[in-house]
N, C-alpha and C. Protein backbone atom coordinates (compact mmCIF):
# COMPACT_ATOMS: atom_id res chain seq x y z
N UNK A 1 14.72 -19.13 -6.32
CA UNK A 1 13.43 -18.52 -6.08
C UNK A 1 13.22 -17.39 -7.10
N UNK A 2 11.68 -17.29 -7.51
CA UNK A 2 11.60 -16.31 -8.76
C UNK A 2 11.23 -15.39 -8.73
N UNK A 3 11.73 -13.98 -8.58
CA UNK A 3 11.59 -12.48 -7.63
C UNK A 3 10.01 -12.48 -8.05
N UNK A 4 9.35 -11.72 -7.18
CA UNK A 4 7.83 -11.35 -7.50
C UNK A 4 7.90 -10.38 -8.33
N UNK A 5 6.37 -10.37 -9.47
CA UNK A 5 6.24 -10.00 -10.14
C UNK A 5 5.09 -8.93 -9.60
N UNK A 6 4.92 -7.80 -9.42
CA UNK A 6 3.79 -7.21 -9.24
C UNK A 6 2.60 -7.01 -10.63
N UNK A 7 1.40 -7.08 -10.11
CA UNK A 7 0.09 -7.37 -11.01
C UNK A 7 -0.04 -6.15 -11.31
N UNK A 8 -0.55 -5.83 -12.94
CA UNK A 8 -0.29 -4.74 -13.65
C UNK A 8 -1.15 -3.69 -12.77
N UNK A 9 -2.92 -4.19 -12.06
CA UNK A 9 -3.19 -3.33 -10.87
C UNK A 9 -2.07 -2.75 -10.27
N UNK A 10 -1.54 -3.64 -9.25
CA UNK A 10 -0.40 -3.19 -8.21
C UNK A 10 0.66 -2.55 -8.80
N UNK A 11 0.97 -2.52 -10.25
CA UNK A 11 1.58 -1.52 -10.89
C UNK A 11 0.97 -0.16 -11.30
N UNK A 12 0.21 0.43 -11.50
CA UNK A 12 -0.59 0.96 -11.69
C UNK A 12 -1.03 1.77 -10.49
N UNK A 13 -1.20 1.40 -9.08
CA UNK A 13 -1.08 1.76 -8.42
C UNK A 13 0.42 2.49 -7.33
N UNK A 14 1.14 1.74 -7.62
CA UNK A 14 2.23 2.22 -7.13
C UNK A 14 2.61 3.44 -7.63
N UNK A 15 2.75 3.91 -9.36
CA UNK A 15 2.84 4.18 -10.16
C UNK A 15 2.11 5.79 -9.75
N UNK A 16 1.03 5.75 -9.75
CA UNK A 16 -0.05 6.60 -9.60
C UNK A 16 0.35 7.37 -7.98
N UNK A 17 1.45 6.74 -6.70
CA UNK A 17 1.08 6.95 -5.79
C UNK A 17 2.57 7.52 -5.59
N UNK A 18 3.48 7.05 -6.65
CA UNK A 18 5.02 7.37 -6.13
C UNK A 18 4.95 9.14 -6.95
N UNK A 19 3.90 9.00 -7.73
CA UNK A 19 4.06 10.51 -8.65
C UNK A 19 3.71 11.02 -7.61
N UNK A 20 2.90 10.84 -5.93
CA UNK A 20 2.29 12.08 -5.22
C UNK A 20 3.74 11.75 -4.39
N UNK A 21 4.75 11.19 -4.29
CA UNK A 21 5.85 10.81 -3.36
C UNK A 21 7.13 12.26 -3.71
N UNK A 22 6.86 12.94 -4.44
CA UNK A 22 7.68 14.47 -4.27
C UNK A 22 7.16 15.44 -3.98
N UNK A 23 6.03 15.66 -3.49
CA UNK A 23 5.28 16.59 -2.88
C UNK A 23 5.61 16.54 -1.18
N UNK A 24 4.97 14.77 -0.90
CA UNK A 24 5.38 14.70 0.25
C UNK A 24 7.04 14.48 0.71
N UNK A 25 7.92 14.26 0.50
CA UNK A 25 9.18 13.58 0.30
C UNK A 25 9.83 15.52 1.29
N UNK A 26 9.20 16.44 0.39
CA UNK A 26 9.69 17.39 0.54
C UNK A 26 9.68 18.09 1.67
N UNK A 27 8.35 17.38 2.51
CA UNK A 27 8.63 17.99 3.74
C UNK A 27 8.85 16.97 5.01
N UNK A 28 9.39 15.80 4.05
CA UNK A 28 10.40 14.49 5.20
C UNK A 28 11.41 13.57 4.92
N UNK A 29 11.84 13.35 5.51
CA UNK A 29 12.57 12.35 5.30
C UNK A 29 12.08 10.74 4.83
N UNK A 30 11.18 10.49 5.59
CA UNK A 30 10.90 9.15 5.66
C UNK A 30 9.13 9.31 5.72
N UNK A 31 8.63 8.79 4.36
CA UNK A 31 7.30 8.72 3.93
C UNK A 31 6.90 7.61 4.13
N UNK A 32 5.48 7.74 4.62
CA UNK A 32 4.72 6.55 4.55
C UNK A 32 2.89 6.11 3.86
N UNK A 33 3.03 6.22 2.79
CA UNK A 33 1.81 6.45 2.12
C UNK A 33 0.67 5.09 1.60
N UNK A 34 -0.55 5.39 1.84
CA UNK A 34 -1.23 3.83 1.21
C UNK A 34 -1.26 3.74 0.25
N UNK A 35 -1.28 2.59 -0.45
CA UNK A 35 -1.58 2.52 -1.82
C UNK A 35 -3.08 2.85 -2.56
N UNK A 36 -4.00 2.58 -1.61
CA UNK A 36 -4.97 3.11 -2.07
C UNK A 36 -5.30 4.83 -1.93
N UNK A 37 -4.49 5.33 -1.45
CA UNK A 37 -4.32 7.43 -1.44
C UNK A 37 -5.42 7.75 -0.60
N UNK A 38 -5.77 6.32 0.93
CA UNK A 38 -6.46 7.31 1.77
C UNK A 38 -5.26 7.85 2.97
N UNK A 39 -5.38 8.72 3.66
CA UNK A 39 -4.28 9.34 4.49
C UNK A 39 -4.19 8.39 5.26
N UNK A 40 -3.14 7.75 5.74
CA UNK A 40 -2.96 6.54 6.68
C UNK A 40 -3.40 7.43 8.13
N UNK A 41 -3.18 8.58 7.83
CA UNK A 41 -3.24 8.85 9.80
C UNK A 41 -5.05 8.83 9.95
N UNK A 42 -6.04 9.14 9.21
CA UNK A 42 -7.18 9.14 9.29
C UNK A 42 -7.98 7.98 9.31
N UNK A 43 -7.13 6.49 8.75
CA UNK A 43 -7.87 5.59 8.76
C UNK A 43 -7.77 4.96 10.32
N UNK A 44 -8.75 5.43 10.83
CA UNK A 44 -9.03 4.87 12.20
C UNK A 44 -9.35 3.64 12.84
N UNK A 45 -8.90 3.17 13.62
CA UNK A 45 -8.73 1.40 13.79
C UNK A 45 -10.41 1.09 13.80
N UNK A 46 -10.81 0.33 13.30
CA UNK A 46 -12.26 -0.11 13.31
C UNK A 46 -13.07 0.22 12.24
N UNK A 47 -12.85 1.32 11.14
CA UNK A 47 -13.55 1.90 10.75
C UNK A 47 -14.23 1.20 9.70
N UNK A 48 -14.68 1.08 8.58
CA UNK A 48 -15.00 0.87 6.97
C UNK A 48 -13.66 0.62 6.54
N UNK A 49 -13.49 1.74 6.21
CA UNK A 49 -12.02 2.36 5.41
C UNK A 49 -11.08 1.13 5.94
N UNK A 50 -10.61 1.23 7.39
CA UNK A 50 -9.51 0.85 7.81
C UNK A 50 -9.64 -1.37 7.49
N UNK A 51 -10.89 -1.36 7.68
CA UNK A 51 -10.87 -2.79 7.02
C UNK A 51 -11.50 -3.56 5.60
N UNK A 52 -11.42 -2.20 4.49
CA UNK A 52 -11.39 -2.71 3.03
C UNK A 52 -10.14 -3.09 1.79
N UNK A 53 -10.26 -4.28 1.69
CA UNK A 53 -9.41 -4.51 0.97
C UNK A 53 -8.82 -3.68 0.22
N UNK A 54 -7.66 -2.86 0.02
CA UNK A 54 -7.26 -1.85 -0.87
C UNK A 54 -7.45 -2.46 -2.77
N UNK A 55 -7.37 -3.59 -2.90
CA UNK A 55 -7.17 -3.96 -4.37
C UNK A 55 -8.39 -4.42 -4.43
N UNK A 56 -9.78 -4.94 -4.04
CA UNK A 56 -10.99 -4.99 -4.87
C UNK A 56 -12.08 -4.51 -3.69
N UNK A 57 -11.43 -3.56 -2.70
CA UNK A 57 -12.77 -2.36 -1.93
C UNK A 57 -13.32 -3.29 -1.55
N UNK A 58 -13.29 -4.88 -1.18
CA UNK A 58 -14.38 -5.27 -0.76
C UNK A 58 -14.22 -5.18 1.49
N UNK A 59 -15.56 -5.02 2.06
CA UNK A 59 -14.91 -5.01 3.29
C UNK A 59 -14.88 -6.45 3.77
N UNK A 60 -13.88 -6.45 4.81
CA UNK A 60 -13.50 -7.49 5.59
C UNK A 60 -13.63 -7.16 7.04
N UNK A 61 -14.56 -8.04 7.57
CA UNK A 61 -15.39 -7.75 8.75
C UNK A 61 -14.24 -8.28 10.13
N UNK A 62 -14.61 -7.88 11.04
CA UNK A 62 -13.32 -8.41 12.16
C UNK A 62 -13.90 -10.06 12.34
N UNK A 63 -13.23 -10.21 12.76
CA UNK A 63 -12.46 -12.14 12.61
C UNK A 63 -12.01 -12.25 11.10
N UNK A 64 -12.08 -12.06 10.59
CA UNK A 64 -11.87 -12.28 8.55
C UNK A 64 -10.54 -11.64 8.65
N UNK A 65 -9.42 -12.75 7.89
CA UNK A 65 -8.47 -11.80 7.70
C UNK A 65 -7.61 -10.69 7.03
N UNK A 66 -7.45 -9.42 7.56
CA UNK A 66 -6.86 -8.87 6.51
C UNK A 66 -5.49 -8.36 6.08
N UNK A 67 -4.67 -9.04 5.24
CA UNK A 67 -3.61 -8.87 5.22
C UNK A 67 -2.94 -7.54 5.45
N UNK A 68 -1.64 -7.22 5.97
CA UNK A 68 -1.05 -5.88 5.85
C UNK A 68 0.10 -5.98 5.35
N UNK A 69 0.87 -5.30 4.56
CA UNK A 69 1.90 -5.26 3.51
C UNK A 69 2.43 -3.85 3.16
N UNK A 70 4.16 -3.78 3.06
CA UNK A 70 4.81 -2.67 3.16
C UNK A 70 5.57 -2.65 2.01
N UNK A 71 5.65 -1.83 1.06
CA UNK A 71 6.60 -1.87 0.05
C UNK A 71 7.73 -0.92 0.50
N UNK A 72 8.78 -1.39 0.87
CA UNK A 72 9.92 -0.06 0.81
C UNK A 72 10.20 -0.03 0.03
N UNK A 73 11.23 1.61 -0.59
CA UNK A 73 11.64 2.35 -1.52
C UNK A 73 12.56 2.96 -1.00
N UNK A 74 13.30 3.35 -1.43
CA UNK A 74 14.42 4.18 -1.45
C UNK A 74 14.57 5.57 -3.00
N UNK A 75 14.53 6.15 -2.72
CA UNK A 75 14.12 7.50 -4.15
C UNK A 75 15.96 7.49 -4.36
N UNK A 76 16.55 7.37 -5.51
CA UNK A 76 17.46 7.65 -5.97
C UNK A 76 17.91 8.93 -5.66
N UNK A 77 19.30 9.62 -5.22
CA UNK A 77 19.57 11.03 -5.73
C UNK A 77 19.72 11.55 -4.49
N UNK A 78 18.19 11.57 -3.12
CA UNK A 78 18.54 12.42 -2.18
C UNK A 78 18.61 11.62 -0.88
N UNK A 79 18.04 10.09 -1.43
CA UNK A 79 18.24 9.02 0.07
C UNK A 79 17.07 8.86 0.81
N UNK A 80 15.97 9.96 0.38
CA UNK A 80 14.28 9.65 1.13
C UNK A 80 14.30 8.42 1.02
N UNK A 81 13.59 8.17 1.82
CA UNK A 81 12.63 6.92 2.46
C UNK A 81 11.29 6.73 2.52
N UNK A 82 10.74 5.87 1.50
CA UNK A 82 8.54 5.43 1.71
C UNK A 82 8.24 4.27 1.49
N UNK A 83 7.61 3.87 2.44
CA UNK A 83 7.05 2.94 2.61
C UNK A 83 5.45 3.11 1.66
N UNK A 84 4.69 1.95 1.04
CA UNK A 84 3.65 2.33 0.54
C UNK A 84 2.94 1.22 1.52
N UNK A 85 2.21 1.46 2.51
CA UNK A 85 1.24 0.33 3.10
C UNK A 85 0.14 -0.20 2.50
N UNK A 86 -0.06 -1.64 2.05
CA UNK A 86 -1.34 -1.71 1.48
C UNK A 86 -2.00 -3.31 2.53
N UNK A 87 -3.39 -3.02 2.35
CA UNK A 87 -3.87 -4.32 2.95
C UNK A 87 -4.46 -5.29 2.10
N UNK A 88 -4.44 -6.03 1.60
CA UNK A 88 -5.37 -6.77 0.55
C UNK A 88 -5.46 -8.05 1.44
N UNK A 89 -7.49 -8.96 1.34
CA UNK A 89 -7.99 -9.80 1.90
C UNK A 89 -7.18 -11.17 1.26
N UNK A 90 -7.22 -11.79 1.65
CA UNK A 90 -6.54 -13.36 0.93
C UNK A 90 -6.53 -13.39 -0.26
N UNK A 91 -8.22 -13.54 -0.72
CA UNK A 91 -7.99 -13.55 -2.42
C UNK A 91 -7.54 -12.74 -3.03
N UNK A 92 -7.00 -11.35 -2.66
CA UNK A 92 -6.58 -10.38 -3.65
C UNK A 92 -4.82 -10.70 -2.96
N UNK A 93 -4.49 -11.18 -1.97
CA UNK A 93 -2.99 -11.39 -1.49
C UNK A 93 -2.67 -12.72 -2.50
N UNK A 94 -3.53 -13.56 -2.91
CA UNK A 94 -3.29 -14.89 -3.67
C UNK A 94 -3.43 -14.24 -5.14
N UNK A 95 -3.84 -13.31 -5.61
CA UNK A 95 -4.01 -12.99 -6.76
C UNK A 95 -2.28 -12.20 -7.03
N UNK A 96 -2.18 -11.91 -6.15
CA UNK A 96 -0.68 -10.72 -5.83
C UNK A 96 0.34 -11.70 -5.85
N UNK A 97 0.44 -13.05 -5.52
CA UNK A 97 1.29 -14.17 -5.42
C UNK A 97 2.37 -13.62 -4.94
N UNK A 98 1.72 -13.13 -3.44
CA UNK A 98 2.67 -12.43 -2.38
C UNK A 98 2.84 -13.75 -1.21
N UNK A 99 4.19 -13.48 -0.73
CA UNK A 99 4.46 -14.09 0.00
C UNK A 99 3.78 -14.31 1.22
């Protein structure tokens, strides 16, 4: 099997989101941040926010599905822990040639 490749987007984003991951890191142990940099605790079940595709903003209305997806990490050196949560709709999960 041929390890996944993340899409230069989803690089780019990670990228952009692990540089804000020592700010927070510092006041936990175990981070959990979106990939798109809205505060996970504010996106409220139902909202806009909480059902737009993170990789092309488009919304996905309830019955439509929307994927949810966790990248763990491990930070070298002190042993933190983050998760990056992202949701992307089918076509952007088929574009991701995620499992």
């Amino acid at each position: 099997m041929t390890p996944w490749e993340p899409s230069a987007w989803m690089r780019e984003a990670i990228a952009r989101r692990v540089h804000e991951l020592d700010d927070a890191a510092a006041v936990a142990d175990v981070v959990v941040m979106t990939l798109s940099g809205e505060d996970w605790r504010e996106l409220a079940e139902g909202t806009p926010e909480d059902r737009t595709c993170d990789r092309c903003r488009v919304y996905v209305p309830p019955g439509r599905l929307l994927w949810l997806g966790a990248l763990p990490m491990l930070r070298p050196g002190d042993g933190k822990r983050a998760a990056l949560v992202f949701a992307p709709r089918s076509s952007c999960k088929a574009a991701e040639v995620l499992p």
